[in-house]
Protein backbone atom coordinates (compact mmCIF):
# COMPACT_ATOMS: atom_id res chain seq x y z
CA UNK A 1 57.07 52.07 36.36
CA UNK A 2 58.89 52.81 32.90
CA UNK A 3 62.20 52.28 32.50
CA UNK A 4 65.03 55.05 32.13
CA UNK A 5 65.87 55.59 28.31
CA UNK A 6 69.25 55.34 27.21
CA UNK A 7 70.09 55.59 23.46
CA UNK A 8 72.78 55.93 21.29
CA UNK A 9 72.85 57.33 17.65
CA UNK A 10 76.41 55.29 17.10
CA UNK A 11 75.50 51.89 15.48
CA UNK A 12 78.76 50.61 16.54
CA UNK A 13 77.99 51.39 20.97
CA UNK A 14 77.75 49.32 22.99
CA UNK A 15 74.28 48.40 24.21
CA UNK A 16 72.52 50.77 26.10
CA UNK A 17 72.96 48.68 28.99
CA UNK A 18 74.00 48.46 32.62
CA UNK A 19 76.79 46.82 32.05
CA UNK A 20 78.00 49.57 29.75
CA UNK A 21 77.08 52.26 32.25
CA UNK A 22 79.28 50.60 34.49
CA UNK A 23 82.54 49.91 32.57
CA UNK A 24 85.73 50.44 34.81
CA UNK A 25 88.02 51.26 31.89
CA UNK A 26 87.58 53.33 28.36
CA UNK A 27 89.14 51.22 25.64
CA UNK A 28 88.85 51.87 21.85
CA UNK A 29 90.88 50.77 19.14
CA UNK A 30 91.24 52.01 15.22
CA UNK A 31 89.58 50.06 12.60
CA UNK A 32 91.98 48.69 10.56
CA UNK A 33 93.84 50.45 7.11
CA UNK A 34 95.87 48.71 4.55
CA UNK A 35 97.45 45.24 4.53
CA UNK A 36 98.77 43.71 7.87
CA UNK A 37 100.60 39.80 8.30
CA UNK A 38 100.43 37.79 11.53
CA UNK A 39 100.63 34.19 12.45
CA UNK A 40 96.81 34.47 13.16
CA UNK A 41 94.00 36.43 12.26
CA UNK A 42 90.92 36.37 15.02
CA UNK A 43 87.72 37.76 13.50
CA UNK A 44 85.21 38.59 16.57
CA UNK A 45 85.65 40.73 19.67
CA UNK A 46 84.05 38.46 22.01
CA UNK A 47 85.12 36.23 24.91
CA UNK A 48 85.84 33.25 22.07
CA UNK A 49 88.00 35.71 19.84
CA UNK A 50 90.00 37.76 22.75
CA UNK A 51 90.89 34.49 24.74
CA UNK A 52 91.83 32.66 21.50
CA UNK A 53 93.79 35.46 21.05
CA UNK A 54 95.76 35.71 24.37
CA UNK A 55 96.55 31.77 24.50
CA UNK A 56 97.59 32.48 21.48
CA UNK A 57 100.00 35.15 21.69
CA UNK A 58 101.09 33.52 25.18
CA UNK A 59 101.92 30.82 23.13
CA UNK A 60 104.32 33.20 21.09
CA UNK A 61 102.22 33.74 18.23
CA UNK A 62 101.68 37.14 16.04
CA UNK A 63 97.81 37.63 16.28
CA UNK A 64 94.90 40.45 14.64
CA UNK A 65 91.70 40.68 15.95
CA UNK A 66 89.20 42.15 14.07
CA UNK A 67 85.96 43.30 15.52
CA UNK A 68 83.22 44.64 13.36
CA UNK A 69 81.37 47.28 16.12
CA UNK A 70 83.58 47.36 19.32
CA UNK A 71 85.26 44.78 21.90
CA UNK A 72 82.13 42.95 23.92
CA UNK A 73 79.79 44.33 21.69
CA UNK A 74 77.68 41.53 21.15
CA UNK A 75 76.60 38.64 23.83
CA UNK A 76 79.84 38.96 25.55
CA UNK A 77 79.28 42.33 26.83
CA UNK A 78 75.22 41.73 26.90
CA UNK A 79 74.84 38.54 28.92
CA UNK A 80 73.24 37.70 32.40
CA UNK A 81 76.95 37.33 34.27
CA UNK A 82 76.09 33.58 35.06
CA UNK A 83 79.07 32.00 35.62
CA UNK A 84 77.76 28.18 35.07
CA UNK A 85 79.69 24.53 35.25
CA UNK A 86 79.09 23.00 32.00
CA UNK A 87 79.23 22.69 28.71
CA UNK A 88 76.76 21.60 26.48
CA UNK A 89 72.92 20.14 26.95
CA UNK A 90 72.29 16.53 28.12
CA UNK A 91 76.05 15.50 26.54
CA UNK A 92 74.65 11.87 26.98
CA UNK A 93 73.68 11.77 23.74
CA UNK A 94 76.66 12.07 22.46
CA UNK A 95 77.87 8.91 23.73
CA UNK A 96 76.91 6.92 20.22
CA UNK A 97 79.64 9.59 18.75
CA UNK A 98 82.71 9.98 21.33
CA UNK A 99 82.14 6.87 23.50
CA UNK A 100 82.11 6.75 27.42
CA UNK A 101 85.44 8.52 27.59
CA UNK A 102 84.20 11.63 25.62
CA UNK A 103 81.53 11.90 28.00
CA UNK A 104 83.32 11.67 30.97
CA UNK A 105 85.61 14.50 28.76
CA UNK A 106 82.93 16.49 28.36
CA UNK A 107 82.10 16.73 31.86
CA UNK A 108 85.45 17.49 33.28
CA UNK A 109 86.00 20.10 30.66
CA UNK A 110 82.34 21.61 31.79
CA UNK A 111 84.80 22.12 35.26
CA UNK A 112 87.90 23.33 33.65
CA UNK A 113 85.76 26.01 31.89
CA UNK A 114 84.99 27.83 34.78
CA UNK A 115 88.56 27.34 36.48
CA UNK A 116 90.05 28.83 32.72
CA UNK A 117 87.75 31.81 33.56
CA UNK A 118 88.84 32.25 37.40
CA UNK A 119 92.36 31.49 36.64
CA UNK A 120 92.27 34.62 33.61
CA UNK A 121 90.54 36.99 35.83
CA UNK A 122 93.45 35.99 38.50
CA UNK A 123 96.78 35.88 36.07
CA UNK A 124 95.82 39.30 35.05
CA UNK A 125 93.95 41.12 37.61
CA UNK A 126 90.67 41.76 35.89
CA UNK A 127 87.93 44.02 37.97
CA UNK A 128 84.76 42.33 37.07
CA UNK A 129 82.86 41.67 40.12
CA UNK A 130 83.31 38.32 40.59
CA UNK A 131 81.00 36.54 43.05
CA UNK A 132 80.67 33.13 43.77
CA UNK A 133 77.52 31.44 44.66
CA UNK A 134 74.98 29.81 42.04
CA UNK A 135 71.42 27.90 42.24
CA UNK A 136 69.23 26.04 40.31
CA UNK A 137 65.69 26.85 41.07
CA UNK A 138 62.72 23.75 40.52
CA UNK A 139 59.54 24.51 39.33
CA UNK A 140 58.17 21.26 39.59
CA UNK A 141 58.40 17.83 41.06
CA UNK A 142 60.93 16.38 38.19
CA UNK A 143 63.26 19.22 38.46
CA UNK A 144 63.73 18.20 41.80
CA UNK A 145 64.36 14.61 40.54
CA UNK A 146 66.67 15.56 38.12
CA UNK A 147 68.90 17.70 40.70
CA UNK A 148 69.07 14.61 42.96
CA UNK A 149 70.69 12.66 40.07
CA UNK A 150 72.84 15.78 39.07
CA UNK A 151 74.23 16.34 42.60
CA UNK A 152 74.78 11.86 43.24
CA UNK A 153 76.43 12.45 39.54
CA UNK A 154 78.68 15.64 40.35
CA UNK A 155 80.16 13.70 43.75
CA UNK A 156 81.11 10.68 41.47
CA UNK A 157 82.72 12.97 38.68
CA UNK A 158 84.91 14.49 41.91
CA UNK A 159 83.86 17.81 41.71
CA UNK A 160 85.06 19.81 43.97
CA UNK A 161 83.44 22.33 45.17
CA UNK A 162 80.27 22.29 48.09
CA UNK A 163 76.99 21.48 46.40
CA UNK A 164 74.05 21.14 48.54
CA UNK A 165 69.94 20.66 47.89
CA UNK A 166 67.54 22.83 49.42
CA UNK A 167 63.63 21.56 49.99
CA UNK A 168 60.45 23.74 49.56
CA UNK A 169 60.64 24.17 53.43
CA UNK A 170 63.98 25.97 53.22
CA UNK A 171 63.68 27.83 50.10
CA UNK A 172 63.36 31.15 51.38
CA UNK A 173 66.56 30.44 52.23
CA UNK A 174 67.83 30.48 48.82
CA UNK A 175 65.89 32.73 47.21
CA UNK A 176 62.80 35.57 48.33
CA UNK A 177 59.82 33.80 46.51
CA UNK A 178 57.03 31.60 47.00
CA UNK A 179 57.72 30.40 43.05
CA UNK A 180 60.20 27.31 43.16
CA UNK A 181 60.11 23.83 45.20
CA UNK A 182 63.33 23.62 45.72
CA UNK A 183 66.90 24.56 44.39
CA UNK A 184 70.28 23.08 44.09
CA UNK A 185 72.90 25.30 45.30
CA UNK A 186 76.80 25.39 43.51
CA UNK A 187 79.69 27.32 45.48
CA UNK A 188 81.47 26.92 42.53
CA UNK A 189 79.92 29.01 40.06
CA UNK A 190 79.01 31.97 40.45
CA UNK A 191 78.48 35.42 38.58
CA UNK A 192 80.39 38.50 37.07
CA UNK A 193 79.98 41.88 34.83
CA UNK A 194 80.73 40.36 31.55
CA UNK A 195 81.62 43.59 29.73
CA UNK A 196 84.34 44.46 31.98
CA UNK A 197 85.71 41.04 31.72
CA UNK A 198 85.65 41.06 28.02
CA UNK A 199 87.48 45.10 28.28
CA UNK A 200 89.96 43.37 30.97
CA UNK A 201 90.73 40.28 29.08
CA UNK A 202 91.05 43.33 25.80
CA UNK A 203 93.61 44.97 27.67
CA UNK A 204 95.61 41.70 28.92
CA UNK A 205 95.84 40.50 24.68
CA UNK A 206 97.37 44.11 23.91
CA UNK A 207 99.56 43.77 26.58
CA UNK A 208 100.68 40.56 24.72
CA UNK A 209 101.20 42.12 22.05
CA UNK A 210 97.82 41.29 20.36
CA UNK A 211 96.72 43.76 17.10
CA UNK A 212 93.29 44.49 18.33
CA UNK A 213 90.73 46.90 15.56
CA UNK A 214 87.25 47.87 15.77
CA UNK A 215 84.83 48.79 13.56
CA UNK A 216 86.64 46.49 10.78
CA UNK A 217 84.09 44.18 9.50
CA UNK A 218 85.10 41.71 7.45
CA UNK A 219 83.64 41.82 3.95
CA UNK A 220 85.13 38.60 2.49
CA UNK A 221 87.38 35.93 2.73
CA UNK A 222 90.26 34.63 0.26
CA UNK A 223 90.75 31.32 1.33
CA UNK A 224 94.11 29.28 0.49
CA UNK A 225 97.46 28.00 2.50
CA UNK A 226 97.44 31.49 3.18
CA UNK A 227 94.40 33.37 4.10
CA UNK A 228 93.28 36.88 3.33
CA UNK A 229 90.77 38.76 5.44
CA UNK A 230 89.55 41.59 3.56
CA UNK A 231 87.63 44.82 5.28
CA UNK A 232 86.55 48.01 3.89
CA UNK A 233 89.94 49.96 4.78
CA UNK A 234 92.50 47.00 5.17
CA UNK A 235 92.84 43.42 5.31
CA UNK A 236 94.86 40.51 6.64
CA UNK A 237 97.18 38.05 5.29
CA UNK A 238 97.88 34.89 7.47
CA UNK A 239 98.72 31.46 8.30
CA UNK A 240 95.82 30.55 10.24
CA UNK A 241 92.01 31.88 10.72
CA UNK A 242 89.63 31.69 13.81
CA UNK A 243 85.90 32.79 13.17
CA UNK A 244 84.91 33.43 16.55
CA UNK A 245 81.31 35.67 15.16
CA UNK A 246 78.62 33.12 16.99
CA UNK A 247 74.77 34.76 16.58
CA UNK A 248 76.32 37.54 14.16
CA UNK A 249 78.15 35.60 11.67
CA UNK A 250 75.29 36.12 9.13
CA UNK A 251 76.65 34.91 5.79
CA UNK A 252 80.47 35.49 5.81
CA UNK A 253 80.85 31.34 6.19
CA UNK A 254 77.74 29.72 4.62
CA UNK A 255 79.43 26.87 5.82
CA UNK A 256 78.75 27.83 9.21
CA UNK A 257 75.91 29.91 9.24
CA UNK A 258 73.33 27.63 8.78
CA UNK A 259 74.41 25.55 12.11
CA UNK A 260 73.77 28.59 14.61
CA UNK A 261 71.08 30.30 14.83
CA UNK A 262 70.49 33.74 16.08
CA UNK A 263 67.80 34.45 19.15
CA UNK A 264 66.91 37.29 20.82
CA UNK A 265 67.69 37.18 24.89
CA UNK A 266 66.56 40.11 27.04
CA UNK A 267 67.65 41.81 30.39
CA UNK A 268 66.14 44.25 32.61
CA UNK A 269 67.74 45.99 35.80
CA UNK A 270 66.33 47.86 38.22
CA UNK A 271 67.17 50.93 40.29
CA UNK A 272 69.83 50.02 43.38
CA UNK A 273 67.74 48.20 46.22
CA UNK A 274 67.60 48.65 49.59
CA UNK A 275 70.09 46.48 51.51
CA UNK A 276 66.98 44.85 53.30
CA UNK A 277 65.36 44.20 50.42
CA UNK A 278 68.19 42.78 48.17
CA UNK A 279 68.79 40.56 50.84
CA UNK A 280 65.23 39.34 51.34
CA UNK A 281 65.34 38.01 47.45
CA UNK A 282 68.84 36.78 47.03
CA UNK A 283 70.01 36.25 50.61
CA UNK A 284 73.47 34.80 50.01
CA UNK A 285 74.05 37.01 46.74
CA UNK A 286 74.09 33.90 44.39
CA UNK A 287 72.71 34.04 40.90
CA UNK A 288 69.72 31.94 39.79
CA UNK A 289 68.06 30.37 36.73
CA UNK A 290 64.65 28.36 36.90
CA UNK A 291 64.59 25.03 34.62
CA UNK A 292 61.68 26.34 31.84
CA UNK A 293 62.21 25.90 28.29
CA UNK A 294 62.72 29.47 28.09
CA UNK A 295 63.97 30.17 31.85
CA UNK A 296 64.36 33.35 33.79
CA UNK A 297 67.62 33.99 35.44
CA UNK A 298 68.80 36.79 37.83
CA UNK A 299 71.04 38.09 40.02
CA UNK A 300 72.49 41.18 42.35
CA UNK A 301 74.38 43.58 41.13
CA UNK A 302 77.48 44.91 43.16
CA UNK A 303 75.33 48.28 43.72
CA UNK A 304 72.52 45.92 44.54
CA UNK A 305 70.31 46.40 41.51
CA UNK A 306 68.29 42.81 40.53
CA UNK A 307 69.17 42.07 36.70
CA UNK A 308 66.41 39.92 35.86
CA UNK A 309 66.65 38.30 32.23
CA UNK A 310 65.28 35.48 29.50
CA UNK A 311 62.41 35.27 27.07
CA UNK A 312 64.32 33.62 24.74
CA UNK A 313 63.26 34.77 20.88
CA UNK A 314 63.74 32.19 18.31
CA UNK A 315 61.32 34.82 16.09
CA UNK A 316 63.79 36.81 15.15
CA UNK A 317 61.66 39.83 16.07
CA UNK A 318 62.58 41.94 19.73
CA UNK A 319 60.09 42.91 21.79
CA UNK A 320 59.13 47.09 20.97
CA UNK A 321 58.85 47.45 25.21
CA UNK A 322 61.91 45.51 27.07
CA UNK A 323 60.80 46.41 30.18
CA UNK A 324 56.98 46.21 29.64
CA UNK A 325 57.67 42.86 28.58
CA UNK A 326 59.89 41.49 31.08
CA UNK A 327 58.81 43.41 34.41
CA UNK A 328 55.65 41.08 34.67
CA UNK A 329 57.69 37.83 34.00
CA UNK A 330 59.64 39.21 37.52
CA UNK A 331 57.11 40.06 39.57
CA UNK A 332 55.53 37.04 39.06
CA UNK A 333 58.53 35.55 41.14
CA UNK A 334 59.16 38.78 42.60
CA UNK A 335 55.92 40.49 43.58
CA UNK A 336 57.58 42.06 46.07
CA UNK A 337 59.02 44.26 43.75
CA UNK A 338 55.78 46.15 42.04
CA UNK A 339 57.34 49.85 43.35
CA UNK A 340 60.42 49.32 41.84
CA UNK A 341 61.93 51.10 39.04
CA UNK A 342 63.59 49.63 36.00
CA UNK A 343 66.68 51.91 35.10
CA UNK A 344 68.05 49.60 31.94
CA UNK A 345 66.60 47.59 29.68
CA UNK A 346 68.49 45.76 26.68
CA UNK A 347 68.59 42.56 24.70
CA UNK A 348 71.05 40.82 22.40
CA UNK A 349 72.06 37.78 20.48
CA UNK A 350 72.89 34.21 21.56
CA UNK A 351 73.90 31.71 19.40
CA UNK A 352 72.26 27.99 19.29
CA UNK A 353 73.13 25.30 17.50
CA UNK A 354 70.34 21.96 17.18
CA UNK A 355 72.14 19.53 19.69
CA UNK A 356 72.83 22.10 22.15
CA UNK A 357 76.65 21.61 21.98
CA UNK A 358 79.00 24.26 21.85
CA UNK A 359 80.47 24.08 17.82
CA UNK A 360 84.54 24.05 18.23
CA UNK A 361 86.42 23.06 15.30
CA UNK A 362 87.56 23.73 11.55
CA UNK A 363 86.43 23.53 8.29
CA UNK A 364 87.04 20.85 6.30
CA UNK A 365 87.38 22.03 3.00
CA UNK A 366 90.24 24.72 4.81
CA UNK A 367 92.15 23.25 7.63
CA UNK A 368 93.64 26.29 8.41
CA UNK A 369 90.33 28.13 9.36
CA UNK A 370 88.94 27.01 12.96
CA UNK A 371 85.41 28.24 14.36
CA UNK A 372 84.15 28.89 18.00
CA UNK A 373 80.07 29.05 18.42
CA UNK A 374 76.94 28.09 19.30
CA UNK A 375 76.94 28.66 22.94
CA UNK A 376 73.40 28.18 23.69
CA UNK A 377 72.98 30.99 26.20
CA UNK A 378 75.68 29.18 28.14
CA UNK A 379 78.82 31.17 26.75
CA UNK A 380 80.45 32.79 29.79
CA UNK A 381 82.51 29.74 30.83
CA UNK A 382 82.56 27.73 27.42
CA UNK A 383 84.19 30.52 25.24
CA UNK A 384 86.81 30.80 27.24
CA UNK A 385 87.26 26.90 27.33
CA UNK A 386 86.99 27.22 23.31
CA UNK A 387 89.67 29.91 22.95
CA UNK A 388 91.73 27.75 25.14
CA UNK A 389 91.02 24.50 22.86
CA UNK A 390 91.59 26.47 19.95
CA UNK A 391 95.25 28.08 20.83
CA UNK A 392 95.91 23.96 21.63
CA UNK A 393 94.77 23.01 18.75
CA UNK A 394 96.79 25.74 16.24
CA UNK A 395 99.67 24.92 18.27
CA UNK A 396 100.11 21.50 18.40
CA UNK A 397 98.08 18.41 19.20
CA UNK A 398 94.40 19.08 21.70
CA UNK A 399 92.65 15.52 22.30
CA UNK A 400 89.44 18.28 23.71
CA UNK A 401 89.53 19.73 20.29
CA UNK A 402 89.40 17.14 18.31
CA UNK A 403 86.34 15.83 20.43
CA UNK A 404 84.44 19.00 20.21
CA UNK A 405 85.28 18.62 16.36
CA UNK A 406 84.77 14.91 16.25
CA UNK A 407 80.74 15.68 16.58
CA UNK A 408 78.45 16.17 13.62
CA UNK A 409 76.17 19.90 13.68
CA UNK A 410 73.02 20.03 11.73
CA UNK A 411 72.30 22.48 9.57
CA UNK A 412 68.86 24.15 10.20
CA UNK A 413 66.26 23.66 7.56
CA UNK A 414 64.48 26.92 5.83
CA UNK A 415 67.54 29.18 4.77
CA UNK A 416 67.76 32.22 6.51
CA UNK A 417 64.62 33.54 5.66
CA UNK A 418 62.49 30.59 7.35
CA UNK A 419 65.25 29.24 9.91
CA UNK A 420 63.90 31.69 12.82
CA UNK A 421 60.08 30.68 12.05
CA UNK A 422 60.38 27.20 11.79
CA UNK A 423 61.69 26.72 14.79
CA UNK A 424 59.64 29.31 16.42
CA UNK A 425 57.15 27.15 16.09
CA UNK A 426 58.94 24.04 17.24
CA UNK A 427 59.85 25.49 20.60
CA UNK A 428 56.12 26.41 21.04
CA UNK A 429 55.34 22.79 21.20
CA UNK A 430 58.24 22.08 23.75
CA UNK A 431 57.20 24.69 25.66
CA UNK A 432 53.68 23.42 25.44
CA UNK A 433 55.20 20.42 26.42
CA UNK A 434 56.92 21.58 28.95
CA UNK A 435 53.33 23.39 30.78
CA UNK A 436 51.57 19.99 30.81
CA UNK A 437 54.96 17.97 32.02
């Protein structure tokens, strides 16, 4: 069945997506016009610019935030909801780099993400739909293998919430489908509507005083002890600047740019299910991702609707059908689903960098300028544990900052006209890796 059409002829909406038929608030800010001074000038919208922004001005600090299209436009207000411990891929590697304590760092600050998330949505009373309840899904015999040494490794890092593994036998438990092997089941992660958070935590940085401005793209950069943030209609003059643009950077810091790049994640949601039904495929209402290269994830909806996403893009080229694409990828786990009607479809921008580690730190040729990116598809938790690092690190002394920065990004070969392809082309061989694995 075809999905619902929803367009917009304003190039700075919102996606056309469920999350933005659903928004609990209507917030909209001016771009900016002439010349404006704070302590700090945020450029980005998202969840790594707005919570830089409130530690920031709950630190006492003056703060703009400039967003070029509107607040959560981009992957903040687009993403799956997933709610995910973590931060980083396989931070082992790192341990040539920070050592055995900057491991161990790294994994307690994979903890503290989330609690930074519960503790905003708490502090200042955000609606979002927060649920808790997450799994892990296996596909095959050495995903099961690998959550055995993930759950012996989370009980010797203390963590401290109830993690449990689930056998093929008990499955259907977990999750309505004769897909997966097994699945490794976190009560302390869980899933929200990421646009509302991203409007709630908008709201809580104006309360704080924060200068917040849409549709005020910044054109160029004057760099110096002082900076100055230019736009079409105004700029900024100040002290310090955080580029917090991830997957839509483009060239404004070539400095930057080449160490994320850009690819295209998709969602699809259907219509509201039957209670019976939306309980047969998610029984305990807990989000899900499957451990492929390029992995589905999905979960409820608080009306009930399964929002089903993944096919990650590294093409740089979207998919002309959303829905055409996507519905067969969930009926092959959901086949139980073939009557069902997709009401939204959308897709977006995540931002990856080549080790898989979120990119927190500043330039070097311009202390004053810090960055946030390169989330990986992971972003929900570890922006706000960035924009947290960030205020630390402006402020006084952060020893997780100067980890995060302490680690060396590639750049990715091609320039932007062959970055996408080339590594196109390099995930197809993990992926056919990955089938014969």
């Amino acid at each position: 069945m075809d999905a619902t059409t929803h367009s917009s002829t304003d190039p700075h909406a919102h996606a056309s997506s469920y999350y933005a038929a659903t928004v609990n608030r209507a917030l909209q800010f001016a771009p900016i016009k002439g010349e404006i001074r704070a302590d700090v000038c945020v450029v980005g919208g998202g969840f790594s610019g707005l919570n830089t922004a409130i530690e920031l001005a709950e630190r006492g600090y003056s703060v703009v935030l400039l967003e070029a299209h509107r607040i959560g436009w981009g992957a903040s207000g687009r993403n799956g909801g997933q709610l995910i411990r973590g931060v980083g891929h396989d931070v082992e590697q790192f341990r040539p780099v920070v050592g055995d304590e900057g491991v161990q760092a790294f994994k307690q600050m994979g903890f503290e993400a989330v609690n930074l998330v519960r503790q905003r949505i708490e502090r200042y009373g955000i609606e979002c739909d927060l649920t808790w309840g997450y799994c892990d899904l296996a596909l095959k015999p050495r995903h099961l293998e690998d959550f055995k040494a993930e759950l012996e490794e989370l009980h010797q890092l203390g963590y401290p919430h109830a993690v449990q593994l689930v056998a093929r036998d008990r499955i259907r438990s977990v999750v309505g489908s004769e897909r997966y092997l097994g699945a490794l089941i976190d009560s302390g992660s869980g899933h929200l509507h990421p646009l509302n958070l991203a409007l709630g935590e908008a709201a809580a940085a104006q309360s704080l005083g924060v200068r917040l401005y849409e549709q005020s793209a910044v054109t160029h950069i004057e760099y110096g002890s002082e900076v100055c943030v230019h736009t079409a209609r105004g700029q900024v003059r100040a002290e310090t600047l955080v580029l917090c643009c991830n997957a839509y950077l483009k060239d404004l810091e070539p400095a930057l740019s080449g160490k994320v790049l850009p690819a295209g994640s998709y969602i699809i949601a259907t219509e509201p299910l039957p209670e019976a039904l939306a309980e047969e495929i998610l029984p305990h209402n807990r989000a899900a991702c499957d451990q492929q290269i390029t992995v589905d994830y999905f979960r409820l909806s608080r009306d009930r609707r399964l929002l089903f996403g993944g096919a990650c893009h590294y093409s740089g080229r979207d998919p002309k059908d959303i829905a055409g694409y996507m519905r067969p990828k969930m009926l092959k786990v959901f086949p139980q689903l073939d009557r069902v009607t997709i009401d939204f479809q959308w897709g977006g921008m995540i931002g990856i960098g080549a080790n898989r580690l979120p990119q927190i730190g500043r330039l070097k040729d311009h202390p004053n300028v810090f960055y946030a990116q390169a989330y990986a598809g992971h972003g929900l938790n570890a922006t706000h544990l960035a924009g947290h690092l960030l205020a630390e690190a402006i402020a006084a002394q952060s020893k997780g900052f100067d980890l995060f920065n302490s680690v060396p990004h590639a750049t990715f070969p091609g320039g932007q006209r062959f970055r996408s392809p080339l590594l196109a082309l390099g995930m197809l061989w993990y992926r056919l890796k990955d089938a014969f694995h």
